[in-house]
C-alpha atoms as a PDB file:
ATOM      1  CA  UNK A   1    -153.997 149.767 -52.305  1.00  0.00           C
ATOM      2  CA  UNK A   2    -152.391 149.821 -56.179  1.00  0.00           C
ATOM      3  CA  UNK A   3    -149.393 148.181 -56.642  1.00  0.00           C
ATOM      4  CA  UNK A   4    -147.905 151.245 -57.373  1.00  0.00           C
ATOM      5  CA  UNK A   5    -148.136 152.456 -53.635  1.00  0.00           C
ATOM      6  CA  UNK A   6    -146.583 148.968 -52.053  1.00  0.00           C
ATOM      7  CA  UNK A   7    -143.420 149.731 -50.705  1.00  0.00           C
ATOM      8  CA  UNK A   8    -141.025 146.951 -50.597  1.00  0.00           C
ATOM      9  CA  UNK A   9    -137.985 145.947 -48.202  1.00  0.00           C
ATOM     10  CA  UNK A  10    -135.826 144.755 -51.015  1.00  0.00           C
ATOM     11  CA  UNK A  11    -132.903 147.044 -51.677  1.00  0.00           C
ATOM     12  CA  UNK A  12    -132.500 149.172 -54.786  1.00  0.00           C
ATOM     13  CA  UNK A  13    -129.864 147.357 -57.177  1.00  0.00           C
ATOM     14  CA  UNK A  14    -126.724 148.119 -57.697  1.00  0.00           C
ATOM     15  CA  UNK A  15    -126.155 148.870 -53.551  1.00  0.00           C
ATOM     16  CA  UNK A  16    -124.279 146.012 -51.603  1.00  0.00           C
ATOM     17  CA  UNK A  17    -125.871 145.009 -48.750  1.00  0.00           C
ATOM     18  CA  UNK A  18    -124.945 146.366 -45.529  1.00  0.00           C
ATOM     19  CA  UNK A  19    -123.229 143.143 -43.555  1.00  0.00           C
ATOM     20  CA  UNK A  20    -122.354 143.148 -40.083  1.00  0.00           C
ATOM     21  CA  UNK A  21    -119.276 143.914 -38.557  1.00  0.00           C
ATOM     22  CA  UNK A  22    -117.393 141.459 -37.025  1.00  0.00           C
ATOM     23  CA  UNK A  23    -115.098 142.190 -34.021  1.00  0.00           C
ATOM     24  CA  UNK A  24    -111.229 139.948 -34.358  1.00  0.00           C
ATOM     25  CA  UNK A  25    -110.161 139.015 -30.636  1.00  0.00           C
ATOM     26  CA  UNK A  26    -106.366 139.992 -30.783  1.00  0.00           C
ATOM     27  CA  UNK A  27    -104.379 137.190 -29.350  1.00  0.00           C
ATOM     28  CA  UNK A  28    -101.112 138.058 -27.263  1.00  0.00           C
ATOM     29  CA  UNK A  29     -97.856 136.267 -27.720  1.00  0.00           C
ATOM     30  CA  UNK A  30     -97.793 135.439 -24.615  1.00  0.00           C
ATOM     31  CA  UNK A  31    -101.064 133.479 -25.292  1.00  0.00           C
ATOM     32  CA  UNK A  32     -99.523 132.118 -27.925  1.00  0.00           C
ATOM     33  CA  UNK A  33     -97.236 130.532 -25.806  1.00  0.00           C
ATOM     34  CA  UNK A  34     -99.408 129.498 -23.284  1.00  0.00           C
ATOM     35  CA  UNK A  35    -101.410 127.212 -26.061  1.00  0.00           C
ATOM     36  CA  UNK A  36     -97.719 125.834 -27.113  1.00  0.00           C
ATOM     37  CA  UNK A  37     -97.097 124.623 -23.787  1.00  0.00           C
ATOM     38  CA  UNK A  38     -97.620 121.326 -22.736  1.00  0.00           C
ATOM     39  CA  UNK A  39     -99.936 122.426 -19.709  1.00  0.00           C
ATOM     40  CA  UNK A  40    -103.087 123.830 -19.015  1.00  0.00           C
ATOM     41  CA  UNK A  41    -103.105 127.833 -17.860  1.00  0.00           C
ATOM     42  CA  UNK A  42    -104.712 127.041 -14.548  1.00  0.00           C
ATOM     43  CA  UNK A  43    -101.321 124.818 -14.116  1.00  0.00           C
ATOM     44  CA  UNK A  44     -98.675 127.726 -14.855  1.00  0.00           C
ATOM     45  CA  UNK A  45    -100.980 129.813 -12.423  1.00  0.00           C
ATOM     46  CA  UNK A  46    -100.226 127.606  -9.878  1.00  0.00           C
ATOM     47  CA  UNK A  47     -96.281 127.527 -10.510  1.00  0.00           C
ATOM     48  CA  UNK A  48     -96.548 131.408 -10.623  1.00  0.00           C
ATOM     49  CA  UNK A  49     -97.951 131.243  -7.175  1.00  0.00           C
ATOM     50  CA  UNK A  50     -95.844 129.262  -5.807  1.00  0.00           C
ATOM     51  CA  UNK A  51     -92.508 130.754  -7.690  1.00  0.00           C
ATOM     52  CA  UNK A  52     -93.837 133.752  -5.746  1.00  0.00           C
ATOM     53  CA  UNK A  53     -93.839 131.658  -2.329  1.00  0.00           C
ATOM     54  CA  UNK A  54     -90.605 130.438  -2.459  1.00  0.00           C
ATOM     55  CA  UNK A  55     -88.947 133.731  -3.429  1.00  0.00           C
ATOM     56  CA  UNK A  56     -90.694 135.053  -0.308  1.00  0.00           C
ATOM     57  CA  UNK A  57     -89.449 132.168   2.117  1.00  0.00           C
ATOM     58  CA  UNK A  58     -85.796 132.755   0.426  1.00  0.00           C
ATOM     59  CA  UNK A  59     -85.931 136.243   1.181  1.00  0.00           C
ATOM     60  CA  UNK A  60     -87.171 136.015   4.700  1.00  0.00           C
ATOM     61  CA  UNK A  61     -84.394 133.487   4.991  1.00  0.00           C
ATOM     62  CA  UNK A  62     -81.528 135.974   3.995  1.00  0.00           C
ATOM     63  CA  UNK A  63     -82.870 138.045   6.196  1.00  0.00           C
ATOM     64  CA  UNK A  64     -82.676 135.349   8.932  1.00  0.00           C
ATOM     65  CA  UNK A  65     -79.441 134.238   8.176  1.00  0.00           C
ATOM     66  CA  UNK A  66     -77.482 138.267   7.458  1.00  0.00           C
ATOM     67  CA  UNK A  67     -79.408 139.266  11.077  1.00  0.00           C
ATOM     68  CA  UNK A  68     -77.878 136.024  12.672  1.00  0.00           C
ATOM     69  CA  UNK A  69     -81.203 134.980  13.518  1.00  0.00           C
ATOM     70  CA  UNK A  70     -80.312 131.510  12.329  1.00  0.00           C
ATOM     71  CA  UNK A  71     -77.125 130.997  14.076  1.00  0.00           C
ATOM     72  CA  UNK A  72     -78.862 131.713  17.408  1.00  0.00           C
ATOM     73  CA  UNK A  73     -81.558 129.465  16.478  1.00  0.00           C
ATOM     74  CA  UNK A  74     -79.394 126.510  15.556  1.00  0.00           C
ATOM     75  CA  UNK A  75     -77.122 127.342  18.711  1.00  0.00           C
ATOM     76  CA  UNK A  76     -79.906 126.520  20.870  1.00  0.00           C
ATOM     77  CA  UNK A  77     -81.234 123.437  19.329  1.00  0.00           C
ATOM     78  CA  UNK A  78     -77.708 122.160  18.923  1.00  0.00           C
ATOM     79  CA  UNK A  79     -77.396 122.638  23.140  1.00  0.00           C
ATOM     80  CA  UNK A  80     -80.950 121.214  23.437  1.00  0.00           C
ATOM     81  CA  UNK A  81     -79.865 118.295  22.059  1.00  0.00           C
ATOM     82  CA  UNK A  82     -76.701 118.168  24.000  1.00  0.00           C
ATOM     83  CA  UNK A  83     -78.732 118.648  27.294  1.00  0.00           C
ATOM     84  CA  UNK A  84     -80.798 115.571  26.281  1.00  0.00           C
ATOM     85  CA  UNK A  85     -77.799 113.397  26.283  1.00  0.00           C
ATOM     86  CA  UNK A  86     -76.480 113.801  22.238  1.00  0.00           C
ATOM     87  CA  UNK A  87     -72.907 114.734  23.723  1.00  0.00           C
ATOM     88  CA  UNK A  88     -69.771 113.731  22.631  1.00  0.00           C
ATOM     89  CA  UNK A  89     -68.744 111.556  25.690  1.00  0.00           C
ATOM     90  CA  UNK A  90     -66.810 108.781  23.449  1.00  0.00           C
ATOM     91  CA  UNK A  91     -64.721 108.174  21.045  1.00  0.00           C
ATOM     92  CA  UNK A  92     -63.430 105.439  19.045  1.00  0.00           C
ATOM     93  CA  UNK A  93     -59.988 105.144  17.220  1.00  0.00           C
ATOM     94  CA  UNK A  94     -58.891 102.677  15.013  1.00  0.00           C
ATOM     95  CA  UNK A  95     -56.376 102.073  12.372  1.00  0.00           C
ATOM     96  CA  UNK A  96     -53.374 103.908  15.067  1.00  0.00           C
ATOM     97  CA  UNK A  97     -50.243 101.416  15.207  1.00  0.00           C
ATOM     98  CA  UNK A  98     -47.087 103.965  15.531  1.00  0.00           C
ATOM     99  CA  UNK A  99     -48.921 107.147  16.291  1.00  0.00           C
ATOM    100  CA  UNK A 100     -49.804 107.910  19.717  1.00  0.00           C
ATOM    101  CA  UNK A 101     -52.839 107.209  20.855  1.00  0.00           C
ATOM    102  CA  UNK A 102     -53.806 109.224  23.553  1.00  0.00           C
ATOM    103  CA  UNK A 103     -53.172 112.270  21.053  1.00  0.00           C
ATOM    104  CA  UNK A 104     -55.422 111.479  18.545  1.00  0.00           C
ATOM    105  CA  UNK A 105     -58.182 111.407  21.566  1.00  0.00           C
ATOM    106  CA  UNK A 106     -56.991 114.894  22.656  1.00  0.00           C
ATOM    107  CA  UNK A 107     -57.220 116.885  19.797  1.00  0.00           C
ATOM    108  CA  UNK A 108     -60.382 115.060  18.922  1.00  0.00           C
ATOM    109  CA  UNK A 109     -62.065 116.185  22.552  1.00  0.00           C
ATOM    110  CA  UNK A 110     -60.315 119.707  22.011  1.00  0.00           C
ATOM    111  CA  UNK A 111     -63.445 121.281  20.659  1.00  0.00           C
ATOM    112  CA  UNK A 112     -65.341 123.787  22.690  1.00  0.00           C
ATOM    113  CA  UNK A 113     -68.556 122.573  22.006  1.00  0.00           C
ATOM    114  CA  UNK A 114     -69.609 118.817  23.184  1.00  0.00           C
ATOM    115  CA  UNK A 115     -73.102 118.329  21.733  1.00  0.00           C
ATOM    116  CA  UNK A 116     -72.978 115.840  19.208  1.00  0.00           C
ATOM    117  CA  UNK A 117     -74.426 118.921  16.518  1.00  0.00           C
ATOM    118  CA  UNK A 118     -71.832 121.526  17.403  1.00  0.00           C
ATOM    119  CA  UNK A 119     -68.831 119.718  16.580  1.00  0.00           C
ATOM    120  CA  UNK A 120     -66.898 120.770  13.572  1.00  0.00           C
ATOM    121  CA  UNK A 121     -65.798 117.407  11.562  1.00  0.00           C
ATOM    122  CA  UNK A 122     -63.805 119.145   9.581  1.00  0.00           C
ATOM    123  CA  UNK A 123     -61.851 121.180  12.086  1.00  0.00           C
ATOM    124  CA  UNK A 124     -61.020 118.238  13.597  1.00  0.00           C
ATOM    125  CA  UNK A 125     -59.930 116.164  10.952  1.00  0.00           C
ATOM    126  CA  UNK A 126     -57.630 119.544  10.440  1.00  0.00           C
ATOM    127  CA  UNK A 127     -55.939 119.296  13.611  1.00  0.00           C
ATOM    128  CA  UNK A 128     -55.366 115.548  13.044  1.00  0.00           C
ATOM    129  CA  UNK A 129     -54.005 115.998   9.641  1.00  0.00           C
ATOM    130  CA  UNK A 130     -51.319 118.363  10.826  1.00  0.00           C
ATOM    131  CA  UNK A 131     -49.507 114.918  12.265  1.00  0.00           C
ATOM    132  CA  UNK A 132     -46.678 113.958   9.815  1.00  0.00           C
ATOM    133  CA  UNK A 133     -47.695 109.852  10.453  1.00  0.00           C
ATOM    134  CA  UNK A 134     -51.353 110.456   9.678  1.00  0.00           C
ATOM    135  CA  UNK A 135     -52.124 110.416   6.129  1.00  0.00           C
ATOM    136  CA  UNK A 136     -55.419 110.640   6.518  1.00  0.00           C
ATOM    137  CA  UNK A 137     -58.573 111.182   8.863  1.00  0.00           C
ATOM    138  CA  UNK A 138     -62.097 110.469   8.923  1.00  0.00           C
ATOM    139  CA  UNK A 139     -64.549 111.177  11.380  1.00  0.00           C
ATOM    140  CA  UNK A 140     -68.083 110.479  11.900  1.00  0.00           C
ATOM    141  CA  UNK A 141     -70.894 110.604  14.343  1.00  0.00           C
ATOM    142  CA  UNK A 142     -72.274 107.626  16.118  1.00  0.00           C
ATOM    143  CA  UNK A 143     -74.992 108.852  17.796  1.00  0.00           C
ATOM    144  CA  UNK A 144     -76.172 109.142  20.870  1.00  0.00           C
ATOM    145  CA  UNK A 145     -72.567 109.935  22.050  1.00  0.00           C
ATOM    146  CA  UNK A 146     -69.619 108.696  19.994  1.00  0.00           C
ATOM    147  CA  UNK A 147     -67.170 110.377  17.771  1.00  0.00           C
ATOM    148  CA  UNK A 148     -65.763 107.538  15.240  1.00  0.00           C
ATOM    149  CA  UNK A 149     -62.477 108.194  14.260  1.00  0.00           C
ATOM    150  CA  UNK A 150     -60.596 106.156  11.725  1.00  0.00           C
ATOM    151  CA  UNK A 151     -56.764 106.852  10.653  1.00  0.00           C
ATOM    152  CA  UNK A 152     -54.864 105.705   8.074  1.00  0.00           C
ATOM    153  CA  UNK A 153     -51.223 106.446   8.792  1.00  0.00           C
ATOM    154  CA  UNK A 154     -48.048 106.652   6.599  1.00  0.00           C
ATOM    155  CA  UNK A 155     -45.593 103.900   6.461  1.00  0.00           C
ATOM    156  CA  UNK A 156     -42.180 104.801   6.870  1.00  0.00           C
ATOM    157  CA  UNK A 157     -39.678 103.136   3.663  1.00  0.00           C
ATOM    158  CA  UNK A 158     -36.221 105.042   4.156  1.00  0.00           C
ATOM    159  CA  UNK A 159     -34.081 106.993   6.549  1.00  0.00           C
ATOM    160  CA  UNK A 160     -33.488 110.603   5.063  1.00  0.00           C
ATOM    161  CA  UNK A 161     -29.939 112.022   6.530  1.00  0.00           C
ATOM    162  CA  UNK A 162     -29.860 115.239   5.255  1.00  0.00           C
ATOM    163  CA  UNK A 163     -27.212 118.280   7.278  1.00  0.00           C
ATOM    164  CA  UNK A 164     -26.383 116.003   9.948  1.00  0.00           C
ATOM    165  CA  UNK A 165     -30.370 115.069  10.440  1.00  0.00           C
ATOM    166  CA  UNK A 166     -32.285 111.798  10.692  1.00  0.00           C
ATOM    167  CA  UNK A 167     -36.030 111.656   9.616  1.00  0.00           C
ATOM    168  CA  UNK A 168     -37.978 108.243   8.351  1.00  0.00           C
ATOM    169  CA  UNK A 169     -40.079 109.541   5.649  1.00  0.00           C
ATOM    170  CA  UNK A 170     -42.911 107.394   3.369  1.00  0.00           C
ATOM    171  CA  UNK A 171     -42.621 106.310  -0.062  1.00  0.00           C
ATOM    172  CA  UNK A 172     -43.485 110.141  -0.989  1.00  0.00           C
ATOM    173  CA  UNK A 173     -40.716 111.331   0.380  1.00  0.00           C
ATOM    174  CA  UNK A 174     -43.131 112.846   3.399  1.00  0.00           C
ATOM    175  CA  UNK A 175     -40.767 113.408   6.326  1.00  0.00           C
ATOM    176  CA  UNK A 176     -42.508 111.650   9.358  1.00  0.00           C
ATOM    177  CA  UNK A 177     -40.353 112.090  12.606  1.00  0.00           C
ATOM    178  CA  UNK A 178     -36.847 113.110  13.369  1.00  0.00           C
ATOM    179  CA  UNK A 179     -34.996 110.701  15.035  1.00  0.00           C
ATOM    180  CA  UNK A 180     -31.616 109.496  16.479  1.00  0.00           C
ATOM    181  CA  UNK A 181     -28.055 107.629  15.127  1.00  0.00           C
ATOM    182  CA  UNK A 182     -29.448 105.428  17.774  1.00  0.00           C
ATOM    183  CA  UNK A 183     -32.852 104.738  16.567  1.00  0.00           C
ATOM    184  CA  UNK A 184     -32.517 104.260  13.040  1.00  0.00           C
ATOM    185  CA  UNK A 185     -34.357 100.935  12.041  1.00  0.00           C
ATOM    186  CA  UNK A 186     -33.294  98.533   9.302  1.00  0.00           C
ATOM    187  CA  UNK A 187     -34.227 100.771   6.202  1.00  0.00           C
ATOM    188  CA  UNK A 188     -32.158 102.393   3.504  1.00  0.00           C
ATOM    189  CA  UNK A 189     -30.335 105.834   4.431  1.00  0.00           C
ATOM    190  CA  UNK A 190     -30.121 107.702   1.747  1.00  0.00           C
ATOM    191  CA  UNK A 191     -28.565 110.611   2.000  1.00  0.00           C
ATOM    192  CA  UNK A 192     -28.462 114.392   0.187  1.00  0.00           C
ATOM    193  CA  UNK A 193     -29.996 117.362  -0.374  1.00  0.00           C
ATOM    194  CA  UNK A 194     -33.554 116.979  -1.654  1.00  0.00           C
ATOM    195  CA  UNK A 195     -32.673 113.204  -1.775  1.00  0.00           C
ATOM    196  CA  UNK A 196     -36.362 112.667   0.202  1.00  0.00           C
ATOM    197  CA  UNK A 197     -38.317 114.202  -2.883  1.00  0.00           C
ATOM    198  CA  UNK A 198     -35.925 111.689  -5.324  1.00  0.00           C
ATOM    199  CA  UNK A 199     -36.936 108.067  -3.298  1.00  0.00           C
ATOM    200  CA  UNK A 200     -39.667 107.607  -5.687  1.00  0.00           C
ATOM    201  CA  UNK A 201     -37.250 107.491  -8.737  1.00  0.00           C
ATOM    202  CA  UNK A 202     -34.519 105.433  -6.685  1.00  0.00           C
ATOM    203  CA  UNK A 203     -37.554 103.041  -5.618  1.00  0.00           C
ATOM    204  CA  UNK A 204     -38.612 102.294  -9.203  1.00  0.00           C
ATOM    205  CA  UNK A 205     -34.831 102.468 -10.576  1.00  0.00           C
ATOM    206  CA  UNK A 206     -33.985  99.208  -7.533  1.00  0.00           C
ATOM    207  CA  UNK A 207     -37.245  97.662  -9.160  1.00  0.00           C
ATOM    208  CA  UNK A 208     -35.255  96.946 -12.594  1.00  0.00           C
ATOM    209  CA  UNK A 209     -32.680  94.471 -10.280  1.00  0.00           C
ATOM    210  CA  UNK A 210     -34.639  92.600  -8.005  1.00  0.00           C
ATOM    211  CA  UNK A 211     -31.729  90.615  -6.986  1.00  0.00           C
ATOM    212  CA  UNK A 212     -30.054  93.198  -6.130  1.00  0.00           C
ATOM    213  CA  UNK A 213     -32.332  95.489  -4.037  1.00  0.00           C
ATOM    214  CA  UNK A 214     -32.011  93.304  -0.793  1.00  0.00           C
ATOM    215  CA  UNK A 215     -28.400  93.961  -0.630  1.00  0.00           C
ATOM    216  CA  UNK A 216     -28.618  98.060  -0.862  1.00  0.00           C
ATOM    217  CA  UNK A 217     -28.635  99.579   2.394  1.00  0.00           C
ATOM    218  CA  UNK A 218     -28.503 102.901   1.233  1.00  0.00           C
ATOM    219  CA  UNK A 219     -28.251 105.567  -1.571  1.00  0.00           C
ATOM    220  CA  UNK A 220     -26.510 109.470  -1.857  1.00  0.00           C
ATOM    221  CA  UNK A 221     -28.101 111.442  -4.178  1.00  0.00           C
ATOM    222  CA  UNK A 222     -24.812 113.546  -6.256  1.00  0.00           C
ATOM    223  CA  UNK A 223     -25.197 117.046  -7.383  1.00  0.00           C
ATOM    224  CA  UNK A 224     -28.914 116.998  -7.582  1.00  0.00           C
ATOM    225  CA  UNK A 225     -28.317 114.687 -10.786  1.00  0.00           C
ATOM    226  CA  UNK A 226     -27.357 111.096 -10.112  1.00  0.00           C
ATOM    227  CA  UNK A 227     -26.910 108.013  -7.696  1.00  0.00           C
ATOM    228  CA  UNK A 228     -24.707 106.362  -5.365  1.00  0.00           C
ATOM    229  CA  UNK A 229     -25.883 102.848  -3.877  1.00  0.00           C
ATOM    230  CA  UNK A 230     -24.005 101.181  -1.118  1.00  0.00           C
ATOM    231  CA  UNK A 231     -24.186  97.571  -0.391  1.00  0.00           C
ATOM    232  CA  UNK A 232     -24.204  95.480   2.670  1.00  0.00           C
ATOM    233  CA  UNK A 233     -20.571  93.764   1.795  1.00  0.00           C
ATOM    234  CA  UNK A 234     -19.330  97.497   1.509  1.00  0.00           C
ATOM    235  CA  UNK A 235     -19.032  98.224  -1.795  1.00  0.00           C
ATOM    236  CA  UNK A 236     -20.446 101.378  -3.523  1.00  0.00           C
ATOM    237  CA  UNK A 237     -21.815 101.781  -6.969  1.00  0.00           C
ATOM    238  CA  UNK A 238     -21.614 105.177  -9.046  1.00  0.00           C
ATOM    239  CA  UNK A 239     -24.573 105.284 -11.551  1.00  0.00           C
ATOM    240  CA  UNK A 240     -24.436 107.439 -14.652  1.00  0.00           C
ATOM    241  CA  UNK A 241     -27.391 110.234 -14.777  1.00  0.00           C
ATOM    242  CA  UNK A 242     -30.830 110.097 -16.525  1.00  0.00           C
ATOM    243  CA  UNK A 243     -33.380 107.577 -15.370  1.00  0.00           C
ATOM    244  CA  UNK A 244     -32.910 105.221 -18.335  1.00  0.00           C
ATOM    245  CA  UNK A 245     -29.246 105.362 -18.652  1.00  0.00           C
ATOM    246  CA  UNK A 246     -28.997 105.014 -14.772  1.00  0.00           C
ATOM    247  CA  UNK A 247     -31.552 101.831 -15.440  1.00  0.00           C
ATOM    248  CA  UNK A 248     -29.408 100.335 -17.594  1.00  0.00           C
ATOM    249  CA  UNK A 249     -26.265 100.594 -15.929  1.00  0.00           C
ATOM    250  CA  UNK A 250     -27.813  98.863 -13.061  1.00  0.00           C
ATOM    251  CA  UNK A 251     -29.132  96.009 -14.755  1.00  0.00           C
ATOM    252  CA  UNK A 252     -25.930  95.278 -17.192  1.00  0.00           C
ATOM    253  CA  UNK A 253     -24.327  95.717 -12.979  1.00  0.00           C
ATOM    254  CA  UNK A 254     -26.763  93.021 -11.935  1.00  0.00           C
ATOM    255  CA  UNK A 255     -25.972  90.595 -14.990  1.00  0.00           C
ATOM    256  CA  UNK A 256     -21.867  91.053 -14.283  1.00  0.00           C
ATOM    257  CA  UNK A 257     -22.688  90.111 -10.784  1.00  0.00           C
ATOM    258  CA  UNK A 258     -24.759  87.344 -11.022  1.00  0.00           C
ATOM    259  CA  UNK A 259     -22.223  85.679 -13.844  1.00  0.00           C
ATOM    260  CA  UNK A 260     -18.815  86.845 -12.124  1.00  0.00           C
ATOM    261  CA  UNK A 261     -19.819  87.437  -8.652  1.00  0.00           C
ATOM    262  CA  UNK A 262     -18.352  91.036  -7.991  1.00  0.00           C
ATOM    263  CA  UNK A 263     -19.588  92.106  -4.486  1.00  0.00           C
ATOM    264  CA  UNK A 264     -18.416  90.848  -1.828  1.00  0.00           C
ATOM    265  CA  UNK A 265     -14.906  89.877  -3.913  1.00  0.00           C
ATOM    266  CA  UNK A 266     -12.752  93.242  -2.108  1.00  0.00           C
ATOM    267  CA  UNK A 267     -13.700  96.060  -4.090  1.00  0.00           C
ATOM    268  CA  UNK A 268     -14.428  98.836  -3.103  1.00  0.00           C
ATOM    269  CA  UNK A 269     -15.375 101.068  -5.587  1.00  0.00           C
ATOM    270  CA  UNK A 270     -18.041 100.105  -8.973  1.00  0.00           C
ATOM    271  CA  UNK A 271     -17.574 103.591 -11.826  1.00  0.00           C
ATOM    272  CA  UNK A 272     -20.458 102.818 -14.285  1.00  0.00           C
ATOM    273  CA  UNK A 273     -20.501 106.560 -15.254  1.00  0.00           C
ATOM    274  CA  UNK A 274     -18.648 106.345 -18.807  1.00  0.00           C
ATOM    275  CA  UNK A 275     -21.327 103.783 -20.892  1.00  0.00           C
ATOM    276  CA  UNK A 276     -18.124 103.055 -22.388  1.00  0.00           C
ATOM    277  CA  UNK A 277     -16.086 100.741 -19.986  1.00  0.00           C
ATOM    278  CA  UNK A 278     -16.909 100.027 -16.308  1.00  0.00           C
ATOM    279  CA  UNK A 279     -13.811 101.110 -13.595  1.00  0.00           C
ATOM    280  CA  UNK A 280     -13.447  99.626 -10.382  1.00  0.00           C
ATOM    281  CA  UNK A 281     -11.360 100.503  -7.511  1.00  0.00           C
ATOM    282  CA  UNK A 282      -9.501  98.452  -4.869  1.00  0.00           C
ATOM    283  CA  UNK A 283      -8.878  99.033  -1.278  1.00  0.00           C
ATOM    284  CA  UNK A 284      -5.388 100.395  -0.470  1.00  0.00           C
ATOM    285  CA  UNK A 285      -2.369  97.961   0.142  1.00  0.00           C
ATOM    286  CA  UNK A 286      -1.250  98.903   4.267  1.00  0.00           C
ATOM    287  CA  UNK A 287       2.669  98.990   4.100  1.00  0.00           C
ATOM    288  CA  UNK A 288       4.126  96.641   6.827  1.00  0.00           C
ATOM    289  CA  UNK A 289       5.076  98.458  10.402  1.00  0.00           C
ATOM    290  CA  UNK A 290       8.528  97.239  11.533  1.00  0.00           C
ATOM    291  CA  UNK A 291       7.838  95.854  15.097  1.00  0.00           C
ATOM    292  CA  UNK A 292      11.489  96.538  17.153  1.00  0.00           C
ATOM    293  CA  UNK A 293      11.632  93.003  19.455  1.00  0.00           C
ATOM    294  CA  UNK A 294      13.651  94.873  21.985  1.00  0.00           C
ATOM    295  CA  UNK A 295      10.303  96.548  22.656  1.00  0.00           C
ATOM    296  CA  UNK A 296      11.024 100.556  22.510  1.00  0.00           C
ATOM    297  CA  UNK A 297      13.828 102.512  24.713  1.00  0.00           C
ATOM    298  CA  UNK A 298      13.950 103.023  28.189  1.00  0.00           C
END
């Protein structure tokens, strides 16, 4: 064979050479995220699965609980447990001094249901809260059988006369019980319209004469604007209005008194109103009744 007949594999020149084609995997974004995540695919297959679960449960849940399936369900364990002895069959009250007793344990037995799961807390803290002496309530269960109730009650300060009508009310001003001429105990009386809402201000305005507050037995409140206070010798003091000018009155009162000594002294009238000068008024003179010593006519 001539070397003119060999045939050779080598390409002609001038021709590129054919190279293969290469296929370029297209990668998703939400690939792309799955790399930039912090855990492995098979781990966020998992979650998926068992995101999947719990929406499931949730939903068959709804369904329970819209259908009332649950309430029945939770009615019956809660008198399943009563039947085994979880009943309310005691309870135990503590903090009650002025309030009485034996009411607190009926509204707390009041409830339909005894077993220990059926009884509404909160309902009964309700009923107990609508007593003006309690301030407030707790309950809890004790199991197997005992309702724990614990009441912190209000303490009365003052005597509110307001229309002709007694109540002791707390340092709020909360009106606790109405009560009688007869029963009123030794606290302020201080008397007025709205004059219950007003014993905070007259509590911290006393607080700026020490001396004097043991000596006030009582205090009208005037035109919804200002104070009177009465003393236990009889006298009564006429404050100016405003909280600070009213403050000051009171203490420049306190400083006359304890140099010069005026209660008790016969008058019966103190007019700090004018910031000015201080007016004072005395009792009136009686006029003499002629006494005929031949004793009246027959």
């Amino acid at each position: 064979m001539t070397a003119t007949q060999k045939r050779t594999n080598r390409p002609a020149r001038g021709k590129p050479r054919r190279q293969a084609q290469r296929k370029v995997r297209q990668v998703s974004v939400f690939d792309k995220i799955l790399r930039a995540m912090p855990v492995t695919e098979e781990q966020v297959q998992k979650g998926l699965t068992w995101g999947l679960v719990g929406v499931f449960i949730l939903g068959a849940y709804s369904v329970a609980h819209y259908s009332g399936i649950n309430d029945r369900i939770k009615t019956e364990i809660a008198e399943a447990v009563g039947d085994a002895g979880f009943e309310v069959k005691r309870v135990e009250v503590t903090g009650v001094n002025r309030i009485d007793e034996l009411k607190v344990y009926e509204i707390t037995l009041a409830q339909k249901d005894r077993s220990m799961l059926l009884v509404d807390i909160d309902e009964v803290r309700d009923d107990l809260m609508s007593n003006g002496w309690i301030k407030d309530a707790r309950i809890s269960r004790r199991l197997p059988d005992t309702l724990v109730v614990d009441i912190v009650e209000r303490e009365p300060v003052a005597v509110w006369q307001n229309e002709g009508q007694l109540s002791l009310i707390d340092n709020t001003g909360y009106p606790l019980e109405a009560i009688t001429a007869e029963e009123i105990p030794d606290l302020p009386v201080i008397v007025g319209k709205q004059a219950n809402l007003k014993f905070a201000q007259l509590d911290s305005l006393l607080d700026v004469a020490p001396a004097l507050r043991p000596m006030v037995t009582g205090a009208t409140w005037i035109g919804n604007r200002r104070w009177d206070l009465e003393f236990d010798s009889g006298e009564t003091l006429a404050l100016p209005e405003g909280e600070e000018t009213a403050s000051a009155a009171l203490l420049n009162f306190a400083r006359m008194d304890g140099i010069n000594r005026l209660l008790g002294r016969g008058v019966v009238h103190f007019d700090l109103r004018d910031a000015e000068r201080a007016y004072l008024r005395m009792p009136p003179k009686l006029e003499p009744v002629a006494l005929d010593s031949e004793g009246p006519e027959s």
